[in-house]
Protein backbone atom coordinates (compact mmCIF):
# COMPACT_ATOMS: atom_id res chain seq x y z
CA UNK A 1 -30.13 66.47 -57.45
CA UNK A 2 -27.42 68.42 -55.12
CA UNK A 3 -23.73 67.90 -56.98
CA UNK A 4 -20.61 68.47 -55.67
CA UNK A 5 -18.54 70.44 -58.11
CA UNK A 6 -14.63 70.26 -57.85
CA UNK A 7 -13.63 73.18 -59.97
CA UNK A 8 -9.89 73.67 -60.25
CA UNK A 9 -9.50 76.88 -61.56
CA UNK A 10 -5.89 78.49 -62.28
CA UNK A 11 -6.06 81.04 -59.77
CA UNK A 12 -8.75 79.51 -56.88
CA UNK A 13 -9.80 75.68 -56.49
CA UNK A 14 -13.16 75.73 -55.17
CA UNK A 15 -16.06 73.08 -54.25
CA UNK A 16 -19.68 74.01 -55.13
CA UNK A 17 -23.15 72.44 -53.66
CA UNK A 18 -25.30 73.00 -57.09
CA UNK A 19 -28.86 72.04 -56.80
CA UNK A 20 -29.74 71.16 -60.01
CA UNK A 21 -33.47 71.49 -59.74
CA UNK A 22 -33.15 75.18 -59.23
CA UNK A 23 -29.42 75.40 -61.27
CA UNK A 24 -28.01 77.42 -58.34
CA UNK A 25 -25.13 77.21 -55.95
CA UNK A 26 -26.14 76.33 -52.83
CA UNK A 27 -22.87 76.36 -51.01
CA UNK A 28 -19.48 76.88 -51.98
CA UNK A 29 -15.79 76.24 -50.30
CA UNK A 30 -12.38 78.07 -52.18
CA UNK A 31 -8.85 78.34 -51.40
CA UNK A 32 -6.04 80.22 -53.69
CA UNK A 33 -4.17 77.95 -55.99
CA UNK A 34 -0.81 79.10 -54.88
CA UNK A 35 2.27 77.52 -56.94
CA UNK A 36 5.09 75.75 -55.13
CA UNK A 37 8.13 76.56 -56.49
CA UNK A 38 10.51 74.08 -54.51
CA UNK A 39 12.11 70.93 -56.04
CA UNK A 40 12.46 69.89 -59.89
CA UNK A 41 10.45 72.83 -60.91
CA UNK A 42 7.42 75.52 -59.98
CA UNK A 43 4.23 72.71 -59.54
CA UNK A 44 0.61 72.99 -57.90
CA UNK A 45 0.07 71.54 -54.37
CA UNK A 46 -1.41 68.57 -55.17
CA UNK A 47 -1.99 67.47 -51.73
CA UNK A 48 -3.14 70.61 -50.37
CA UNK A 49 -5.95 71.01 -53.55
CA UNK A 50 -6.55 67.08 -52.07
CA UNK A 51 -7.29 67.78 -48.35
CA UNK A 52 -9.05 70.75 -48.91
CA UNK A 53 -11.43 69.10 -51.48
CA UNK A 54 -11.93 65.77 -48.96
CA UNK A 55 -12.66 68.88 -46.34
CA UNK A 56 -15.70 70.43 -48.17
CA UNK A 57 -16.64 67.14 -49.31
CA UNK A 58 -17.22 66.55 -45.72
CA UNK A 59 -19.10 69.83 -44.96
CA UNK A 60 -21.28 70.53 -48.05
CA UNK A 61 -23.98 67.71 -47.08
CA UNK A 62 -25.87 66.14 -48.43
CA UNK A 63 -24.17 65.43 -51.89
CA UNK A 64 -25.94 63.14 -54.56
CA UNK A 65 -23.31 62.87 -57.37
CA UNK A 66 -19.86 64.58 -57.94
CA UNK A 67 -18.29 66.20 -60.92
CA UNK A 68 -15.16 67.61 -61.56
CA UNK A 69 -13.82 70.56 -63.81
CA UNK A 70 -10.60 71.94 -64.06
CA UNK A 71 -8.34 74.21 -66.38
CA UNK A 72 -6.62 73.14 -69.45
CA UNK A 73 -2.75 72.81 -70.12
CA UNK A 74 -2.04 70.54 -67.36
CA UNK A 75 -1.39 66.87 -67.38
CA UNK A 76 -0.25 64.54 -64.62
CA UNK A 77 1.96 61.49 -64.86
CA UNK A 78 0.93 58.55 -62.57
CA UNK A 79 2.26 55.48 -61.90
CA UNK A 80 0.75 51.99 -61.13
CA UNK A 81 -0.49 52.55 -57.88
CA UNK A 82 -1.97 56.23 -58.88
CA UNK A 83 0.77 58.11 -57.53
CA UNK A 84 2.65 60.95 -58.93
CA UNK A 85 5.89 60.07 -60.71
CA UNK A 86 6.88 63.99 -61.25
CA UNK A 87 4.80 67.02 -59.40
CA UNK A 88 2.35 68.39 -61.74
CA UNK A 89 3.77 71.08 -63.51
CA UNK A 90 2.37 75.14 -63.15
CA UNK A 91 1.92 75.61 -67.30
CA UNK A 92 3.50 79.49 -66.44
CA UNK A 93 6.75 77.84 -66.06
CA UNK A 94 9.11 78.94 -69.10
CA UNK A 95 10.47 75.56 -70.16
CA UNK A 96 12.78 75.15 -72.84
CA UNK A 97 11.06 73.96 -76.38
CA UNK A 98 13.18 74.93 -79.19
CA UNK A 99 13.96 71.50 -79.98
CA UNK A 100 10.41 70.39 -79.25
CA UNK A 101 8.76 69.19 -82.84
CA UNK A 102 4.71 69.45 -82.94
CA UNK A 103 2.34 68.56 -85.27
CA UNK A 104 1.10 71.14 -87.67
CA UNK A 105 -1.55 73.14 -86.64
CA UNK A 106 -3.68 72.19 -89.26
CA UNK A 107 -3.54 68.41 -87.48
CA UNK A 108 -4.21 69.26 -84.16
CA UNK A 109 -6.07 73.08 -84.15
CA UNK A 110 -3.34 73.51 -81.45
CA UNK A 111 -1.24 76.57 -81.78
CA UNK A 112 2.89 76.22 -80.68
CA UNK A 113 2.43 78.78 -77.38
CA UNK A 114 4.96 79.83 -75.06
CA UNK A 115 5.92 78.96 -71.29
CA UNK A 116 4.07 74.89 -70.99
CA UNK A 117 0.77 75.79 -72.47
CA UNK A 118 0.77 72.82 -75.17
CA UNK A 119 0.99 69.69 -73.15
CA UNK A 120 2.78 67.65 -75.01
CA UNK A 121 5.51 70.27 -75.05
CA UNK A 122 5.30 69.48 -71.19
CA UNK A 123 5.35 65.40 -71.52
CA UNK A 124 8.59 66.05 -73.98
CA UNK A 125 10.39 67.94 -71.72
CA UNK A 126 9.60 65.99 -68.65
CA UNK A 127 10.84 62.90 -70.62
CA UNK A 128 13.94 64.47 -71.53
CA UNK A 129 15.33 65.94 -68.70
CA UNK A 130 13.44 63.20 -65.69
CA UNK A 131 14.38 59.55 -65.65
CA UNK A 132 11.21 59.48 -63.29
CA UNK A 133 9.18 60.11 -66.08
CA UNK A 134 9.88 56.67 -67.37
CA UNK A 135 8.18 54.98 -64.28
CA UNK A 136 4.66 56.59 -65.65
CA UNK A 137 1.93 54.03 -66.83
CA UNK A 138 -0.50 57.01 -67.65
CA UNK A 139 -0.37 60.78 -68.50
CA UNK A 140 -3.56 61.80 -67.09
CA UNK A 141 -5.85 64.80 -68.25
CA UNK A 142 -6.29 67.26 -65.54
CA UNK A 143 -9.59 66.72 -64.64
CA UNK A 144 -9.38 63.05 -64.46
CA UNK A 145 -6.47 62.83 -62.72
CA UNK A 146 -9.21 64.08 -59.98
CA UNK A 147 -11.87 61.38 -60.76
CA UNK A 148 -9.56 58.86 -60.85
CA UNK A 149 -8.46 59.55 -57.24
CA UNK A 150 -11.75 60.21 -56.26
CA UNK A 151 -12.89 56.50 -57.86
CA UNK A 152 -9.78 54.46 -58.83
CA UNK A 153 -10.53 54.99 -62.29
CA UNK A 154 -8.26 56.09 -64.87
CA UNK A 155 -10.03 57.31 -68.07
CA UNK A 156 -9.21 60.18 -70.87
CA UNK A 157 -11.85 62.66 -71.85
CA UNK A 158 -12.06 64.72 -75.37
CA UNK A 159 -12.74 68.32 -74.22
CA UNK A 160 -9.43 67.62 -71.66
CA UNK A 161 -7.02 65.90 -74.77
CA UNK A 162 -8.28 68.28 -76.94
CA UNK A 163 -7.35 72.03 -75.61
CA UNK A 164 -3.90 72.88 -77.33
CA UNK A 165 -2.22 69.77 -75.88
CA UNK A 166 -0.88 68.54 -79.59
CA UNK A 167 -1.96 65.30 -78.34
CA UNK A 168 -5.04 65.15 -80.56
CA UNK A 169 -6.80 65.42 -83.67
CA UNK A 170 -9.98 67.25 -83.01
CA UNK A 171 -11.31 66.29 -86.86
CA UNK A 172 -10.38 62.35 -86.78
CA UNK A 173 -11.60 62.33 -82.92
CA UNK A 174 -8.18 60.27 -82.19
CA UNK A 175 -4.46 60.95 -80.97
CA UNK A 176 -2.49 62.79 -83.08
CA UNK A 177 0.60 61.58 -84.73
CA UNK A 178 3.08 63.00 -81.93
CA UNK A 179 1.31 60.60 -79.54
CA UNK A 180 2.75 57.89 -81.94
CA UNK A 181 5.96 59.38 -82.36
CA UNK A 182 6.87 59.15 -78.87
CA UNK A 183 5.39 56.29 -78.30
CA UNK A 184 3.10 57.78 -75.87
CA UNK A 185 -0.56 56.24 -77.02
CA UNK A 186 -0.11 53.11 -74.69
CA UNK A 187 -0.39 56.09 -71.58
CA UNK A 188 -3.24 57.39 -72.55
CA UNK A 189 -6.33 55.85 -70.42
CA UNK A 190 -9.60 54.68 -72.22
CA UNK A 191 -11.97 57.55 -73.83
CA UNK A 192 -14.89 57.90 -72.22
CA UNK A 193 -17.73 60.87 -72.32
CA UNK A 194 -17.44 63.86 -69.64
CA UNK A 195 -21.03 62.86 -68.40
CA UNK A 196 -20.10 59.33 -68.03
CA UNK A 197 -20.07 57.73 -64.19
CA UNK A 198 -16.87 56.52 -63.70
CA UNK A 199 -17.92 54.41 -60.53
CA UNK A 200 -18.68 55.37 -56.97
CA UNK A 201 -16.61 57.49 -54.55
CA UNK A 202 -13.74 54.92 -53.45
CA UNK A 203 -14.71 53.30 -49.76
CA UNK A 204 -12.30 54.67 -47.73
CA UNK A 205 -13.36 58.14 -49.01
CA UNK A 206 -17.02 57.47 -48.77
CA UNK A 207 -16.05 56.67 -45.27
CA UNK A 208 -13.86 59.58 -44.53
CA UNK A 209 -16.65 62.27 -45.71
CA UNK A 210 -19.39 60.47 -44.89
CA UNK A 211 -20.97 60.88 -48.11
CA UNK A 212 -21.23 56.90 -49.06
CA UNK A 213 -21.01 55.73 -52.80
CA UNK A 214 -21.77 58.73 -54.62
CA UNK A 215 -21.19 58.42 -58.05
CA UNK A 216 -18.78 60.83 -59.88
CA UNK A 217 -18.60 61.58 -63.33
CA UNK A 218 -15.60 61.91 -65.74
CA UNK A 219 -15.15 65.24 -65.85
CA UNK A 220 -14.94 67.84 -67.72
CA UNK A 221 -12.49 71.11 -69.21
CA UNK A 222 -13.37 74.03 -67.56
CA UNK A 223 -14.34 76.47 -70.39
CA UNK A 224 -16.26 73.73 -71.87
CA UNK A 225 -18.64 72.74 -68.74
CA UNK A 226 -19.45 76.81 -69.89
CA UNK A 227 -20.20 75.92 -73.19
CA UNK A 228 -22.41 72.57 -71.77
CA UNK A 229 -25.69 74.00 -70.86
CA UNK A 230 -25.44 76.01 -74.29
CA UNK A 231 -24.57 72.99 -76.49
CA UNK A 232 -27.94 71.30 -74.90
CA UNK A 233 -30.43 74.08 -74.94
CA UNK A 234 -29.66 76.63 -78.26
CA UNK A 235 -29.85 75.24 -81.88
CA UNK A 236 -27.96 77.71 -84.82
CA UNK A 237 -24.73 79.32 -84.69
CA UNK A 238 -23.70 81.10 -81.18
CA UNK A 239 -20.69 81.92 -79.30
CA UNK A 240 -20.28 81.35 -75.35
CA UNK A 241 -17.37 83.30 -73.72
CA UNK A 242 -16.14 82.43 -70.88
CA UNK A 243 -14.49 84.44 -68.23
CA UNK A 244 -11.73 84.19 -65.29
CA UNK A 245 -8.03 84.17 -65.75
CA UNK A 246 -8.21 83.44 -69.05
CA UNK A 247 -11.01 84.34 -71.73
CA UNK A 248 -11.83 81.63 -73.94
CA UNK A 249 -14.10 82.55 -76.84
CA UNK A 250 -15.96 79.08 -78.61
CA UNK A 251 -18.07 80.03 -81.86
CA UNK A 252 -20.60 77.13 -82.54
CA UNK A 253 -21.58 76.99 -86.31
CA UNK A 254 -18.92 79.53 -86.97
CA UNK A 255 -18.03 80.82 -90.61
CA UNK A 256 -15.40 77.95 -92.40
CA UNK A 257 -11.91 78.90 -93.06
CA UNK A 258 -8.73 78.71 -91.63
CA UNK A 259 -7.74 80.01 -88.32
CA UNK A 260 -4.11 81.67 -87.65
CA UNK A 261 -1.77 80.37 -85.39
CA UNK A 262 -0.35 83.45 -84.56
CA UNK A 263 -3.75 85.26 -82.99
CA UNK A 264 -3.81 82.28 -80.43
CA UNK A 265 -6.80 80.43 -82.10
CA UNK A 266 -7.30 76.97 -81.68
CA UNK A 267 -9.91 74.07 -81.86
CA UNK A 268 -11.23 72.85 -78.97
CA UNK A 269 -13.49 69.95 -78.48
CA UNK A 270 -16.96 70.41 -76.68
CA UNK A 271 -18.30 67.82 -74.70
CA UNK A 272 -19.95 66.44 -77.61
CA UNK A 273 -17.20 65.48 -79.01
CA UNK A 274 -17.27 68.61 -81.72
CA UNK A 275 -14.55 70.46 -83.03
CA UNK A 276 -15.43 73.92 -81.83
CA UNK A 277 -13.22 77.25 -83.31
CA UNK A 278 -11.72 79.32 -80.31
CA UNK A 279 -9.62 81.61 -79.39
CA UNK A 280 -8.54 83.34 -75.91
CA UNK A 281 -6.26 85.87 -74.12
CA UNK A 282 -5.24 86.18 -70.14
CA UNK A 283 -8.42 88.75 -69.57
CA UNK A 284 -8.58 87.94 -65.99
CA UNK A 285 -4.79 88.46 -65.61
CA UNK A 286 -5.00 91.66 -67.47
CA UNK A 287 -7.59 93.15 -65.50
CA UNK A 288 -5.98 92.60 -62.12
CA UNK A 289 -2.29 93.36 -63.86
CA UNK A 290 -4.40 97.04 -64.33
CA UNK A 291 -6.10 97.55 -61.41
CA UNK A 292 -3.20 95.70 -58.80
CA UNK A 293 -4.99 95.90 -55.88
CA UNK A 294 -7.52 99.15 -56.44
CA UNK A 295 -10.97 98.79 -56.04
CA UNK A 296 -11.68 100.14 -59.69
CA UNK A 297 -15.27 101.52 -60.12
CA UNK A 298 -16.90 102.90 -63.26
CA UNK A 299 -19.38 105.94 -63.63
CA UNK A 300 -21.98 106.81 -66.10
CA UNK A 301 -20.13 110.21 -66.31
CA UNK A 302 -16.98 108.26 -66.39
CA UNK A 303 -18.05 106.65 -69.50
CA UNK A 304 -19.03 109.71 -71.16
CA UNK A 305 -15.91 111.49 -70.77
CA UNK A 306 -14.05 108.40 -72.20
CA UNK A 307 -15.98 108.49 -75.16
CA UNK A 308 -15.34 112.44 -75.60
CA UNK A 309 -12.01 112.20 -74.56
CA UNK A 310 -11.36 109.10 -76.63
CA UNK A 311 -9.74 107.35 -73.43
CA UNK A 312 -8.55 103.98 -74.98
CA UNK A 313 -5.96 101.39 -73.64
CA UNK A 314 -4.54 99.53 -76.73
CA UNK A 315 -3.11 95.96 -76.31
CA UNK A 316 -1.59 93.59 -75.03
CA UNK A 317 -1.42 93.91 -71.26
CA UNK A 318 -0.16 90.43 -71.38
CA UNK A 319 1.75 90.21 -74.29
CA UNK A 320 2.38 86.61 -74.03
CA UNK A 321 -1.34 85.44 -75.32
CA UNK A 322 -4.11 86.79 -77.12
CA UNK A 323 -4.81 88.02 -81.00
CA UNK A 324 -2.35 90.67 -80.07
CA UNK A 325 0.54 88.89 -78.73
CA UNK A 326 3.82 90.58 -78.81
CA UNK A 327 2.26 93.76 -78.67
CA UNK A 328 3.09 96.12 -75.74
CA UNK A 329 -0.08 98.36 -73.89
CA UNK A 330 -0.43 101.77 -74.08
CA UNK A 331 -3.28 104.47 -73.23
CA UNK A 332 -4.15 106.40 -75.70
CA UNK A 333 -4.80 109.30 -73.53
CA UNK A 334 -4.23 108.97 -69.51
CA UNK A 335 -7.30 108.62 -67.56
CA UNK A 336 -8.13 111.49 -65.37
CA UNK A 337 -9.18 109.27 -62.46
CA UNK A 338 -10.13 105.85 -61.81
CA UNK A 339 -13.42 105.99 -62.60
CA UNK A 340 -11.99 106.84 -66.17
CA UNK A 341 -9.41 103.69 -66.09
CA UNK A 342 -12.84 101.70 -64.76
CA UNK A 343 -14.11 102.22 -68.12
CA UNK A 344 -11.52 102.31 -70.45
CA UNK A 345 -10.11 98.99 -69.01
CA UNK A 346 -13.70 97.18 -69.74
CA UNK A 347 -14.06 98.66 -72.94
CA UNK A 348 -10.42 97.14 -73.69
CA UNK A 349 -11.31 93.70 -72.68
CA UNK A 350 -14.77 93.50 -74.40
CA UNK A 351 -12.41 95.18 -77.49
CA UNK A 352 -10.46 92.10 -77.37
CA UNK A 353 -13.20 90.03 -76.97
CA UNK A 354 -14.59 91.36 -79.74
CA UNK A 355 -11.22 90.43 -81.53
CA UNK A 356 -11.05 87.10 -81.08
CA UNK A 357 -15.09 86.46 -81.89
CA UNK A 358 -14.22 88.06 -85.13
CA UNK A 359 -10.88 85.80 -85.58
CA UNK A 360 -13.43 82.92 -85.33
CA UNK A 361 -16.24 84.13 -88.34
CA UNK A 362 -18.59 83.50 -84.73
CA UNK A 363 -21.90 84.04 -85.60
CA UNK A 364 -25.32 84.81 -83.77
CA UNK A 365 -26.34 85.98 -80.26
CA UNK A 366 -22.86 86.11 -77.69
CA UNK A 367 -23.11 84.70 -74.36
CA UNK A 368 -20.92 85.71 -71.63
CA UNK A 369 -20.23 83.41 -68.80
CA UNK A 370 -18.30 84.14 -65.58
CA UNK A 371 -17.13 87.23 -63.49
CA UNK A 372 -17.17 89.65 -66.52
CA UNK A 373 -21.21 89.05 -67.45
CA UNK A 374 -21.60 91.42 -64.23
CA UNK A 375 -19.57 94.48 -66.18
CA UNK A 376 -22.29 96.44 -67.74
CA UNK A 377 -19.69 99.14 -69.27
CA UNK A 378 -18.13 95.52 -71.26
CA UNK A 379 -20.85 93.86 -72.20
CA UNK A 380 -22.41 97.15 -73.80
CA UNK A 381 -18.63 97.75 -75.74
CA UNK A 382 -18.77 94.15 -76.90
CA UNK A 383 -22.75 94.47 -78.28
CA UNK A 384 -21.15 97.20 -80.04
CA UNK A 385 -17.91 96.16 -81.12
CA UNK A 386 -19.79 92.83 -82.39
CA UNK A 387 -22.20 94.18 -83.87
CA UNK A 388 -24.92 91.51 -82.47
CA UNK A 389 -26.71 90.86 -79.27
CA UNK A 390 -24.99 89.94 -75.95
CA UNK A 391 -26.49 87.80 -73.32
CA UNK A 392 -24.72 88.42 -69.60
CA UNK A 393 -25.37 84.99 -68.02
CA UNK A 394 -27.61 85.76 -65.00
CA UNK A 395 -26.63 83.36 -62.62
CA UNK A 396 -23.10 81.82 -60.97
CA UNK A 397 -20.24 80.79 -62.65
CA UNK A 398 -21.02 78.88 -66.00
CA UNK A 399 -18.04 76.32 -65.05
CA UNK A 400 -20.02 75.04 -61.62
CA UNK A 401 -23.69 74.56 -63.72
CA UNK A 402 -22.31 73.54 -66.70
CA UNK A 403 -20.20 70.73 -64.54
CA UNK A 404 -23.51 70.18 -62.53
CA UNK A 405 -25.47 69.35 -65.79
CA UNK A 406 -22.78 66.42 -66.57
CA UNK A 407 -24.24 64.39 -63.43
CA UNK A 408 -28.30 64.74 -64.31
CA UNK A 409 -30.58 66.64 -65.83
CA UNK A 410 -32.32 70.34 -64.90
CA UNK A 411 -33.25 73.69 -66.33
CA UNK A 412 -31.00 74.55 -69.26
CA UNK A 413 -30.79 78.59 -69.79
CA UNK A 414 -32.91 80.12 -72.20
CA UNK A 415 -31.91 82.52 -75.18
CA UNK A 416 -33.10 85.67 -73.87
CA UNK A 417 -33.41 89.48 -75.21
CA UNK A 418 -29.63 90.66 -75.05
CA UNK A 419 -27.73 94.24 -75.13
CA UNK A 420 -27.87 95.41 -78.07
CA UNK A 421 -25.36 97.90 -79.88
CA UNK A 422 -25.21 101.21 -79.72
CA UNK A 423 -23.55 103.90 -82.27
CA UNK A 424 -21.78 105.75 -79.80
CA UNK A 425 -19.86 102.82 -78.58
CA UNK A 426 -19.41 101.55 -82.28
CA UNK A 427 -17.76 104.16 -83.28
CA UNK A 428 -15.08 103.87 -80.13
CA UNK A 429 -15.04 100.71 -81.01
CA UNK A 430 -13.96 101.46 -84.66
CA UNK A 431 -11.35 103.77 -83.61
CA UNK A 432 -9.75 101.42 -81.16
CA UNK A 433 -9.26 98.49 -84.18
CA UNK A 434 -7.78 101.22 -86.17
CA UNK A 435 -5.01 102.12 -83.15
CA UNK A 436 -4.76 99.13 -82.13
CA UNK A 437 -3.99 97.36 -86.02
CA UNK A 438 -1.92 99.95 -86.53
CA UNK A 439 1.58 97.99 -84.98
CA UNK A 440 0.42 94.96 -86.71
């Protein structure tokens, strides 16, 4: 089966041809996902991300099903007709919350965060300051705000409704009480499974691409279609993280006890319909806040003389997420040269990695997923730092084959013989909790 993947990812929105006999991309489109930041407030261009996904639609032939993932924190309000009441809101944008009343964490596994990162901090505020609001007859989930314009269909989705949106409680598998409260639970479309077929590509769009009626799927959070493939193939406890602008950490058959707020933990809810322990921090961001612009490339020499030289770069690059939040970044020691910083910043993000894995009691063999599984100087630090085996994945991005896998069956990945940890790195690793706990 060849399935069109409609990943909308916070810093590109791409379409990806996955054959699903082989589980490999077979052609892929992208553009950036730049913000608009004209009228009511900073949103994404909607319509752009629209004629640019009709456009590859149209090019990546031939196309059996389509799926759809896309990145958390984001909900769109729709009217009757399946327009846009209000522009979709960029989650970076610092609204004003102070009078905003969630439910406790311990409800909804959703921790209060800052800028619109809790969507029903978004909904509030959009209700409070835009009569427009009013004219909504659903707040859509990000990813099905897609489907539905791709098939007319308006449906909600568990893994979408249940990533630090307050809206949900991942335990009772139903809204939370601050959907009651504001009377919001008549918005919300009907609940249906992220592999489920919504209905074929609308008529006029079968017609425009060419594709006919292709069926398309309901869709699917993006660090979840990572965790898919996983949830289907392993059995025991693991932990899949997954990695672009932000790093999302998901422990499956994690230790019990309770998370912290503070560390920017939270509960998400795999496509299963599981509450699954996570926690994340802006690694992408971080990286490219620290190299802006260089071509940054690591040396085996490099890596020595970090380890000698005890080379470390102590969080938070991004203060605003992460187990360290608040905290401000410093080097230990300035790197002599980039080859240095090369190292020193991977061992930093596999550090915090290795942070929030621990914040979560994960358990058992670590799979990365995304751009980082390719850093040989991280995954090495984190094997280390964790103390148990990590698994780079081998092939694309886990978001495109994990979205893939929601539209029909193929070859799920197979546990295979990780990195294991090494002394030398264990001890860094050591040394770099101890700085780095030490403004705690």
């Amino acid at each position: 089966m060849r399935v069109a993947v409609i990943d909308i990812g916070k810093t590109n929105v791409k379409v990806a041809l996955v054959d699903t006999a082989t589980m490999t991309e077979t052609g892929i489109r992208k553009m950036p996902n730049v913000i608009d930041r004209s009228g009511p407030y900073p949103h994404y261009r909607t319509e752009d991300h629209w004629e640019f996904i009709l456009d590859a639609l149209s090019a990546l032939h031939p196309i059996d099903a389509i799926s759809v993932a896309a990145h958390g924190a984001t909900a769109a309000l729709v009217d009757a007709a399946g327009d846009l009441v209000l522009p979709i809101l960029d989650y970076e944008h610092p609204i004003d919350t102070a009078d905003y009343d969630p439910p406790p964490f311990a409800e909804t596994g959703s921790p209060r965060l800052g800028m619109g990162l809790n969507v029903g901090a978004q909904l509030w505020w959009q209700f409070r300051h835009f009569p427009q609001a009013r004219r909504a007859v659903h707040v859509m989930t990000y990813p099905q705000y897609w489907t539905m314009r791709l098939t007319g269909v308006a449906a909600c989705e568990a893994t979408s409704i249940g990533c630090h949106t307050d809206l949900w409680r991942p335990d009772k598998g139903e809204p939370s009480s601050l959907v009651d409260r504001m009377g919001w639970r008549r918005l919300i479309p009907p609940m249906r499974r992220a592999n489920e077929v919504l209905g074929p590509l609308r008529p006029d769009l079968a017609a425009r691409t060419g594709l006919g009626a292709v069926p398309v799927t309901c869709g699917i959070h993006d660090s979840n279609a990572s965790l898919y493939p996983h949830l289907l193939a392993r059995r025991g406890a693991f932990s899949v993280v997954s990695t672009g602008t932000w790093v999302v950490c998901m422990a499956v058959g994690a230790g019990k006890g309770p998370l912290d707020p503070e560390r920017d933990t939270l509960v998400n809810v795999d496509a299963l319909g599981h509450p699954v322990p996570s926690a994340r921090f802006m690694g992408g961001r971080e990286y490219e806040l620290v190299r802006a612009g260089r071509d940054l490339r690591a040396t085996p020499d490099a890596a020595q003389r970090v380890l000698d030289r005890g080379v470390m770069l102590l969080p938070a690059v991004e203060p605003g997420s992460g187990p360290f939040r608040g905290h401000e970044a410093r080097w230990t020691l300035d790197p002599q040269d980039e080859g240095e910083e090369a190292v020193a910043l991977a061992f930093y993000l596999a550090m915090m990695t290795a942070e929030c894995l621990s914040i979560i009691r994960a358990a058992g063999p670590v799979i990365v997923e995304g751009p980082f599984a390719a850093n040989a100087d991280y995954a090495a630090m984190l094997a280390s730092a964790t103390g148990r085996e990590v698994e780079p994945s081998t092939g694309f991005t886990g978001t495109a084959l994990g979205a893939a896998l929601l539209a029909g069956p193929g070859p799920l990945p197979q546990p295979a013989a990780g990195i294991r940890p090494d002394p030398a790195l264990a001890a860094y690793a050591d040394a770099w909790r101890s700085q780095s706990r030490e403004g705690r």
